[in-house]
Protein backbone atom coordinates (compact mmCIF):
# COMPACT_ATOMS: atom_id res chain seq x y z
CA UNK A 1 -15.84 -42.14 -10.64
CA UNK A 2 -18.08 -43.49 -13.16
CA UNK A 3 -16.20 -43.90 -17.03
CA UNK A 4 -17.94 -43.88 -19.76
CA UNK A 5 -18.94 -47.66 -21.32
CA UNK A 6 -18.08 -49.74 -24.53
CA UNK A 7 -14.66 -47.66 -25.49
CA UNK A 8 -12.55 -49.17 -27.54
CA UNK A 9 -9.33 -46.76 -25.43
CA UNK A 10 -9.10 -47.30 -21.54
CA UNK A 11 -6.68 -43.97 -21.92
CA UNK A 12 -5.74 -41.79 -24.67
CA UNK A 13 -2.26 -39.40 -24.49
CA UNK A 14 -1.33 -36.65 -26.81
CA UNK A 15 2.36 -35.88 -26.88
CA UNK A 16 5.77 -35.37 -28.44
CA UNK A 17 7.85 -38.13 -28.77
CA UNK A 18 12.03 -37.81 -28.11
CA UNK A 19 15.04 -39.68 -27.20
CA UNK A 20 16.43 -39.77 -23.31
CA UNK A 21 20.04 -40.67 -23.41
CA UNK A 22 21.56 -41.53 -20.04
CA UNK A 23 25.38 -42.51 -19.29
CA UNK A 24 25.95 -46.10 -17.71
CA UNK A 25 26.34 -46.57 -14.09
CA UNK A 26 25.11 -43.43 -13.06
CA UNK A 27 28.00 -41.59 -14.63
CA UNK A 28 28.20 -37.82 -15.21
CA UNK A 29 27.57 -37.31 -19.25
CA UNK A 30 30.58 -34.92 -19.28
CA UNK A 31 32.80 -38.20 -18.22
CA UNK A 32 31.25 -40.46 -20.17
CA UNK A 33 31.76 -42.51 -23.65
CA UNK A 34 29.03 -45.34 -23.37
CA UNK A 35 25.20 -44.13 -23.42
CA UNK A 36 22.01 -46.01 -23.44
CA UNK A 37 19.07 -44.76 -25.37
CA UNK A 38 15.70 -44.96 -25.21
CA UNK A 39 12.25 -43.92 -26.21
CA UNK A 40 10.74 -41.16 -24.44
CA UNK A 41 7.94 -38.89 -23.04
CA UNK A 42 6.30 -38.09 -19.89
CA UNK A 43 3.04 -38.44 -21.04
CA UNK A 44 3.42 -42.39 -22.21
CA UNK A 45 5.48 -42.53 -18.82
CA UNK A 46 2.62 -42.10 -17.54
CA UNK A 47 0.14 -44.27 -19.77
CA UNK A 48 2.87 -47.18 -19.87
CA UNK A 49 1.18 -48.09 -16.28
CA UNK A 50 -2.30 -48.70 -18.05
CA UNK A 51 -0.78 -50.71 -21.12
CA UNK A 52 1.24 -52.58 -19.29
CA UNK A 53 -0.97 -54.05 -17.45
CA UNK A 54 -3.09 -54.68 -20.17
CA UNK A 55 -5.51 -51.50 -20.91
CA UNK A 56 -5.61 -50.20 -24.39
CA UNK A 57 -4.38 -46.96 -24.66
CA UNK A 58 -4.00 -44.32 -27.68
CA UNK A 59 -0.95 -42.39 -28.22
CA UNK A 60 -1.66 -38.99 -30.46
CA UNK A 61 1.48 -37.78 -31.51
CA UNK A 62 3.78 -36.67 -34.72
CA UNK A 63 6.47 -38.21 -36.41
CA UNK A 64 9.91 -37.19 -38.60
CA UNK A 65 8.98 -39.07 -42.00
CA UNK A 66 11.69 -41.08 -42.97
CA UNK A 67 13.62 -40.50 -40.10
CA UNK A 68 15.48 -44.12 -37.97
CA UNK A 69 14.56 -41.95 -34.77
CA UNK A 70 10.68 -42.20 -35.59
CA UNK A 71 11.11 -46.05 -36.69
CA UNK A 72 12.79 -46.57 -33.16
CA UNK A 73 9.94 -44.72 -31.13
CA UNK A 74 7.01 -46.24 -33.43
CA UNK A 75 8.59 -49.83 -32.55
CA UNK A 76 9.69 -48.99 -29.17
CA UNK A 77 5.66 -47.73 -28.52
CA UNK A 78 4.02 -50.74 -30.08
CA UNK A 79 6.11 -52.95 -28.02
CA UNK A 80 4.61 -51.45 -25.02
CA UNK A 81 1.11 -51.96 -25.96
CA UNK A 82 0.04 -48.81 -27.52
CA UNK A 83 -1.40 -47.84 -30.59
CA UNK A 84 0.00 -44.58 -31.89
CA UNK A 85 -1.45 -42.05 -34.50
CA UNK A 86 -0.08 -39.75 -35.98
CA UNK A 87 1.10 -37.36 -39.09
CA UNK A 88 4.41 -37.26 -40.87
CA UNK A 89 6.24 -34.13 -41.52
CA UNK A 90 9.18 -34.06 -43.71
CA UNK A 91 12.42 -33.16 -42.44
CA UNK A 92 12.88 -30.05 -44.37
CA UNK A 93 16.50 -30.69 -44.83
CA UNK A 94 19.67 -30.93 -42.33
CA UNK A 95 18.62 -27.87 -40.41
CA UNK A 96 14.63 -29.18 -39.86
CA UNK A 97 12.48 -30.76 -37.68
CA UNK A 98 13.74 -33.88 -35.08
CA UNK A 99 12.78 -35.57 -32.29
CA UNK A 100 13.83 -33.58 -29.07
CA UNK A 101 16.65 -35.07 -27.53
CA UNK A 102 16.57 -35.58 -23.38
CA UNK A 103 20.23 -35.60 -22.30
CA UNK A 104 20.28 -37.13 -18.37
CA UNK A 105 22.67 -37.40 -15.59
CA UNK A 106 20.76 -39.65 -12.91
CA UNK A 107 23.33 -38.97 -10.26
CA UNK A 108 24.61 -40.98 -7.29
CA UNK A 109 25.17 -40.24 -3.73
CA UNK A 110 25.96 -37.03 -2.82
CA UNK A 111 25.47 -36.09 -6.70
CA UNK A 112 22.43 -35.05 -7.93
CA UNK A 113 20.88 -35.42 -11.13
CA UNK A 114 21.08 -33.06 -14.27
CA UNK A 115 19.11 -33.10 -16.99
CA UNK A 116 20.03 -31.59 -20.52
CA UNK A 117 16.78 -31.09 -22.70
CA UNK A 118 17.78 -30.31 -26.55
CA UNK A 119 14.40 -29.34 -28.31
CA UNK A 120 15.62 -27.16 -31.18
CA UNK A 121 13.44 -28.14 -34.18
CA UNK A 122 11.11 -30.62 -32.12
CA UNK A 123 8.82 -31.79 -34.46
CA UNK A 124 5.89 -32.17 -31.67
CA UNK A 125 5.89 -28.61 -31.47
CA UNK A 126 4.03 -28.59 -35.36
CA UNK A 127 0.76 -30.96 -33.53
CA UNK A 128 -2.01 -29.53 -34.90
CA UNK A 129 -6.22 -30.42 -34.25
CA UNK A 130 -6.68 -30.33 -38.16
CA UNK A 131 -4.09 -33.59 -38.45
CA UNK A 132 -6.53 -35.44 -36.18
CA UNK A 133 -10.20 -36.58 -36.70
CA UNK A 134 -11.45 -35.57 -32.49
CA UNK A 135 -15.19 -36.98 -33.70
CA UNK A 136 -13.88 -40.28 -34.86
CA UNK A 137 -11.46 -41.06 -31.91
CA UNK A 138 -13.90 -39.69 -29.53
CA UNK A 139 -17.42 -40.43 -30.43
CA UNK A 140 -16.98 -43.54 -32.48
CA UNK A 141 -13.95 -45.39 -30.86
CA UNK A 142 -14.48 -44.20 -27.71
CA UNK A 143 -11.97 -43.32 -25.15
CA UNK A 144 -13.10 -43.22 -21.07
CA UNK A 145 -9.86 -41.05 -19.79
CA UNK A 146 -7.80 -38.59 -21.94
CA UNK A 147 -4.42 -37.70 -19.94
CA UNK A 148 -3.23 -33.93 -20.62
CA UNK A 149 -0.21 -32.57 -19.66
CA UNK A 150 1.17 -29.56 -19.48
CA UNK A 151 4.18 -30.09 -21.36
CA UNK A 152 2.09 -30.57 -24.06
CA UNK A 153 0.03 -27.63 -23.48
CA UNK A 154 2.76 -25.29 -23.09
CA UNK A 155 4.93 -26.48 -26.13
CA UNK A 156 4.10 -24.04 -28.80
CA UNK A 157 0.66 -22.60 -29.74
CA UNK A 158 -0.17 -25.27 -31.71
CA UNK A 159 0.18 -27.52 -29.39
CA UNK A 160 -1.62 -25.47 -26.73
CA UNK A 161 -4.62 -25.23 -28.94
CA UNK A 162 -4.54 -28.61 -29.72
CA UNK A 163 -4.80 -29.56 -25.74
CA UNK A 164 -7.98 -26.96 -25.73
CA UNK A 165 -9.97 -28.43 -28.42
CA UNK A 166 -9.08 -32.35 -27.27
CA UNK A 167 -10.14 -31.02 -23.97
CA UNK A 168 -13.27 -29.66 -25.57
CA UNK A 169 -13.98 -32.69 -27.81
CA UNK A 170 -13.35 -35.37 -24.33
CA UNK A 171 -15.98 -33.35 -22.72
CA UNK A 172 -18.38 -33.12 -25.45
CA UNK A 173 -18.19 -37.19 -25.72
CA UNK A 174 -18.09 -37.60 -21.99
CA UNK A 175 -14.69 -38.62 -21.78
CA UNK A 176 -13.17 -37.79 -18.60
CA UNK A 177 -10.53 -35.46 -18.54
CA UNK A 178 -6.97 -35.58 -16.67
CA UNK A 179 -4.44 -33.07 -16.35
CA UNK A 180 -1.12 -32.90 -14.76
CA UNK A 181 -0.23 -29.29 -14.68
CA UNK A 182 3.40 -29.84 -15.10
CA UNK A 183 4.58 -25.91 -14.96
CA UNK A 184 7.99 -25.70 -17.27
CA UNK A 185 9.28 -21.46 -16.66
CA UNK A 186 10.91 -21.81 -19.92
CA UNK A 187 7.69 -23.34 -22.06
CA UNK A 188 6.55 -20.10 -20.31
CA UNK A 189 8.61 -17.67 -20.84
CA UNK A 190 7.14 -14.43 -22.61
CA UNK A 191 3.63 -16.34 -22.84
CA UNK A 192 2.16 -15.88 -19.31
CA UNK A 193 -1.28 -14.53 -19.95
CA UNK A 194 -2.11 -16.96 -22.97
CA UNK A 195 -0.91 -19.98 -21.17
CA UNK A 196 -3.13 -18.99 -18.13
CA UNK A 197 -5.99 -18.44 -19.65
CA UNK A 198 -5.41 -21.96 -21.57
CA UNK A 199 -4.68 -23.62 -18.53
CA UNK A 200 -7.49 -22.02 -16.73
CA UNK A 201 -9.82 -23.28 -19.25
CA UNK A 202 -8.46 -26.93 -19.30
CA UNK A 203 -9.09 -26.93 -15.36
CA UNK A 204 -12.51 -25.97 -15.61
CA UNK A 205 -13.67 -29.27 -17.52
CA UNK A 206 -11.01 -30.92 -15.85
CA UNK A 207 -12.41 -33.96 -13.73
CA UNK A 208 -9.02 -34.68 -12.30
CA UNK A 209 -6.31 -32.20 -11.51
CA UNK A 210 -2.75 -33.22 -10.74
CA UNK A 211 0.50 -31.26 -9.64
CA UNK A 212 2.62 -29.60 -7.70
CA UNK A 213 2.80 -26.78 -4.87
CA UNK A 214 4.66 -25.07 -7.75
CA UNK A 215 2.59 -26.21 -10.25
CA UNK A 216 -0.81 -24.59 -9.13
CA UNK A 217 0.96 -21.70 -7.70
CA UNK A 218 2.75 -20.49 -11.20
CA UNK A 219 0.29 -22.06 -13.35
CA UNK A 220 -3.05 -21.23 -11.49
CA UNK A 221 -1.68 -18.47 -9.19
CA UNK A 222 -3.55 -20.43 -6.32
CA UNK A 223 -1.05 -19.82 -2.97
CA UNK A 224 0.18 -23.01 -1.71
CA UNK A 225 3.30 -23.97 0.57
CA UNK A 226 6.55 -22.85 0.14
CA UNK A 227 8.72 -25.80 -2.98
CA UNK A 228 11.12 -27.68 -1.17
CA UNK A 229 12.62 -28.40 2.67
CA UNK A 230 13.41 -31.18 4.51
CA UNK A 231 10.32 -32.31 6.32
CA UNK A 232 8.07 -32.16 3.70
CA UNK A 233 5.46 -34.37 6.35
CA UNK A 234 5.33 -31.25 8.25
CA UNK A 235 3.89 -29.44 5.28
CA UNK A 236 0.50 -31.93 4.78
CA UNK A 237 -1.86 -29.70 6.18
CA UNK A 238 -0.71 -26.64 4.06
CA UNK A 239 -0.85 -28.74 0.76
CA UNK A 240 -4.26 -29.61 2.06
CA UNK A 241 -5.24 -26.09 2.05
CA UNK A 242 -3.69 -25.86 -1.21
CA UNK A 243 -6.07 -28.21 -2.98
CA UNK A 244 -9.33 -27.01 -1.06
CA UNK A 245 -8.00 -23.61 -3.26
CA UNK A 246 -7.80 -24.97 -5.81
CA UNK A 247 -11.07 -26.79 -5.66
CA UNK A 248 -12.98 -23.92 -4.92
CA UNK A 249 -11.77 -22.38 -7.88
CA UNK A 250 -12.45 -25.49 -10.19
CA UNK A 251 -15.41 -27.16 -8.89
CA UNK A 252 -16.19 -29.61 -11.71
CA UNK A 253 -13.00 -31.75 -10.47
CA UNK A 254 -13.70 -35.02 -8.72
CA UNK A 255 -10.08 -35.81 -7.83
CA UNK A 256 -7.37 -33.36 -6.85
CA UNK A 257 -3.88 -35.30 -6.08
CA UNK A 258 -0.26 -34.54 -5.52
CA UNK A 259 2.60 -36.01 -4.93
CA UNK A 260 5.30 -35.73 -1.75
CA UNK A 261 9.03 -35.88 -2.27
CA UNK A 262 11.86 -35.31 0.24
CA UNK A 263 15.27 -35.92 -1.32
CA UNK A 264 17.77 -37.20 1.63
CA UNK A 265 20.42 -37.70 -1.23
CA UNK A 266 19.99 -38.88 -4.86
CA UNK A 267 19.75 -42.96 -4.16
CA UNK A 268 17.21 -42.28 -0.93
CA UNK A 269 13.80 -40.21 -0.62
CA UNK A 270 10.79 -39.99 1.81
CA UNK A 271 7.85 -40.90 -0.93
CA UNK A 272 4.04 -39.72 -0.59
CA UNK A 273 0.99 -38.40 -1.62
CA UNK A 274 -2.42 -36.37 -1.40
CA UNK A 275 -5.58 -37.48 -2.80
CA UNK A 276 -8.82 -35.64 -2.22
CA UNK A 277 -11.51 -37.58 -4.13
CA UNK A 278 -14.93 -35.62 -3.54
CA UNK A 279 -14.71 -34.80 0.41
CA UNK A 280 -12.88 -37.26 1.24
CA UNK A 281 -8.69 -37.31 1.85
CA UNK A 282 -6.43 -40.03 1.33
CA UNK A 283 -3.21 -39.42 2.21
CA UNK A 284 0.61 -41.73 2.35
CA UNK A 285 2.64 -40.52 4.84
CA UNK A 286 6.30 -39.92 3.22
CA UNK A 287 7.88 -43.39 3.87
CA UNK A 288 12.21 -43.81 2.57
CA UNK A 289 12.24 -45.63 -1.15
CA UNK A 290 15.65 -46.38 -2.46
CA UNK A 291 16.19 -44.85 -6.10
CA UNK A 292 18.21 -46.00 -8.94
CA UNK A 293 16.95 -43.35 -11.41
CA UNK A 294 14.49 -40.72 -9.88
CA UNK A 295 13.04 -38.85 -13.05
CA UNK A 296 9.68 -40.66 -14.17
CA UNK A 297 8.83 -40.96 -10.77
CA UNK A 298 6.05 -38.40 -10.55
CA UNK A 299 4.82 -40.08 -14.17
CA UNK A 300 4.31 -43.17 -12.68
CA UNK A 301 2.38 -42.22 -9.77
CA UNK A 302 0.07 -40.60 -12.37
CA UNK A 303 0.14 -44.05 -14.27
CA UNK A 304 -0.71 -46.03 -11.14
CA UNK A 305 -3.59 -43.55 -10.27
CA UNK A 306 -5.08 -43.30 -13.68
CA UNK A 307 -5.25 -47.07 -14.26
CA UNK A 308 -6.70 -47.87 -10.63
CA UNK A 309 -9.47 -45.65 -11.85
CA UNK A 310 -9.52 -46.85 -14.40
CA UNK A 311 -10.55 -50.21 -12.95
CA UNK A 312 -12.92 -49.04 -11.02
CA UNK A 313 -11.32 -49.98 -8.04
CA UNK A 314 -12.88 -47.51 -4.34
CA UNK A 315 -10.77 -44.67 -4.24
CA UNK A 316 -8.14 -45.42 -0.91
CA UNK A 317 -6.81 -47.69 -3.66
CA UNK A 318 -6.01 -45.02 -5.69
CA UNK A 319 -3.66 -43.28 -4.35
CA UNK A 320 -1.74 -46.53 -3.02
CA UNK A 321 -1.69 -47.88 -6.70
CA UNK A 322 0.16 -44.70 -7.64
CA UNK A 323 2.38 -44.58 -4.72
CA UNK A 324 4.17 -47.87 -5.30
CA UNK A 325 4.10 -47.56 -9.14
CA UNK A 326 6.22 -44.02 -9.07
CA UNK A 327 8.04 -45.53 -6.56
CA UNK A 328 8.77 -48.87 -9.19
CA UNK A 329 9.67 -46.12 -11.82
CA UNK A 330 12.71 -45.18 -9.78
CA UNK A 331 13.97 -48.38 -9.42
CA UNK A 332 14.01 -48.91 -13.45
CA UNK A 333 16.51 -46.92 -15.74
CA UNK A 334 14.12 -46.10 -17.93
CA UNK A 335 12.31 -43.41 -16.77
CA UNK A 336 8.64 -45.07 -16.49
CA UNK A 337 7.66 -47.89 -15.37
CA UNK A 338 7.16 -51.61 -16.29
CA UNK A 339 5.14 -53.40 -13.72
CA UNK A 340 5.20 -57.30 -14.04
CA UNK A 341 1.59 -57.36 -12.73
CA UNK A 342 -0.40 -56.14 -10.46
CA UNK A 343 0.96 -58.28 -7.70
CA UNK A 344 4.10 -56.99 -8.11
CA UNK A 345 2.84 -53.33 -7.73
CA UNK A 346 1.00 -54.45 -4.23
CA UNK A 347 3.89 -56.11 -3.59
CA UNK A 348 5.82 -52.54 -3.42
CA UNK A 349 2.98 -50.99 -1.47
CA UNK A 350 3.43 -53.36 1.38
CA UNK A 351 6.42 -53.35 1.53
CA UNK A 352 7.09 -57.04 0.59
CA UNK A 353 10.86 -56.78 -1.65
CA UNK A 354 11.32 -60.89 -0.66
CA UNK A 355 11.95 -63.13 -3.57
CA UNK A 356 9.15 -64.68 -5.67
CA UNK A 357 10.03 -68.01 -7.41
């Protein structure tokens, strides 16, 4: 895929910032008085892969002024890499805006995760085009991939127009556009038609698409294998069909790709993936990764992709770049991931876990 040259941004993500608090030692929350907290999002989940490494990425996202929440995520983001812009809103008082709160269980065993997502007065919800200068960041700093998601998209209508029009201004400047789908029924809820239409519209300038069976099927309405099961191999060649849909119906795409999960319990999965890149399939059989903390997992497989594209690297390297870098997400408690280098990341793909000293 050929990116556009002489950008000052490898990647740019817009997004709304929160707080993930997790118990210690896998512990239910419910039984718990010791918590760990971090910064959070699944869009810089995803571009942590990129800045990690070394890329320059953009965050474009809103802060609480004044608030020690906003001075933790602004310090916690600049020490992965990232330059972050953004407005400030004021609180408005006791009862106003925060940063949403993500509330997680990662399980153990026979337990499975649950995850507690507290967005009353989420201050990403107020991101607005008219905060942001689209020409400047665009066409004079440049910016070769712009990661969407539809978290973002789906937040409020604010933020949904402010996907469309940094959709609109990425293609205008020849920007390549990503976007994970990332279908939430309760961003949804009472907002069908609008958020199809939006979606619909992303897709069409999209040059990669990313999700789901359930994903394209309640987002798209494009049929596509049944969620779930326990031989989710056996279910390849209907995903396959899947993506042809859904490439028929948005032809300007260059790369469809989705990921394959089978949960034996919460510490052990079958891991893979789907890559169509033009006419061509790539494809990772489901092979067993052992998981500390699954939820980023599907973040860093998009982080993995989008920076081996990034590097202009042939495509069957693609999808094997994101493959072992979801599967390093799960072996981190935070919930993205924080490759050494990229010879750790290889490392993972081959299956090498011996010592290096």
């Amino acid at each position: 895929m050929e990116l556009k040259k002489n950008c000052k941004y490898s990647l740019l993500v817009p997004t709304s910032m929160g707080l993930r608090i997790c118990p210690d030692n896998g512990q239910p929350v419910w039984s718990s008085n010791v918590f760990r907290m971090q910064a959070t999002s699944a869009e810089t989940n995803v571009a942590s892969i990129s800045s990690l490494l070394g890329l320059n990425v953009k965050v474009l996202t809103t802060f609480v002024k004044g608030s020690p929440m906003a001075a933790f995520i602004k310090s916690d983001l600049r020490g992965r890499g990232m330059d972050v812009e953004g407005p400030e809103v004021p609180q408005g008082g006791p009862w106003g805006y925060r940063h949403q709160i993500n509330i997680a269980d990662c399980g153990s065993g026979v337990r499975g995760p649950r995850v507690w997502n507290d967005r009353a007065g989420e201050v990403g919800r107020t991101l607005n085009v008219k905060d942001f200068d689209l020409d400047r960041i665009f066409g004079q700093e440049g910016v070769q991939i712009v990661h969407l998601s539809g978290l973002i998209a789906a937040l409020s209508p604010e933020t949904s127009r402010f996907c469309l029009e940094i959709a609109r201004a990425a293609k205008k400047y020849g920007t390549r556009i990503a976007f994970d789908l990332n279908y939430r029924a309760s961003f949804w809820k009472g907002r069908e038609q609008e958020l199809h239409d939006i979606f619909s519209e992303i897709c069409s300038v999209a040059d990669i698409l990313i999700g789901n069976e359930e994903d394209f099927q309640l987002c798209l309405g494009i049929e596509g294998p049944e969620a779930g099961g326990k031989d989710i191999a056996a279910k390849i060649e209907g995903f396959k069909e899947m993506i042809g849909r859904v490439k028929r119906q948005y032809p300007a795409a260059q790369v469809f790709a989705t990921t394959l999960r089978q949960v034996n319990h919460t510490n052990s999965h079958n891991w893979g993936a789907i890559l169509l890149e033009g006419d061509t399939w790539h494809v990772v059989e489901p092979r067993e990764i052992h998981v500390l903390d699954r939820i980023g997992g599907g973040d860093g497989f998009v982080g993995g992709l989008l920076y081996a594209i990034l590097k202009g690297w042939e495509p069957g390297k693609w999808i094997q770049f994101g493959w072992a870098t979801g599967a390093l997400a799960t072996t981190m408690l935070t919930d993205y991931g924080q490759p050494a280098d990229e010879e750790q990341v290889w490392s993972i793909w081959q299956g090498n876990a011996r010592v290096k000293r």
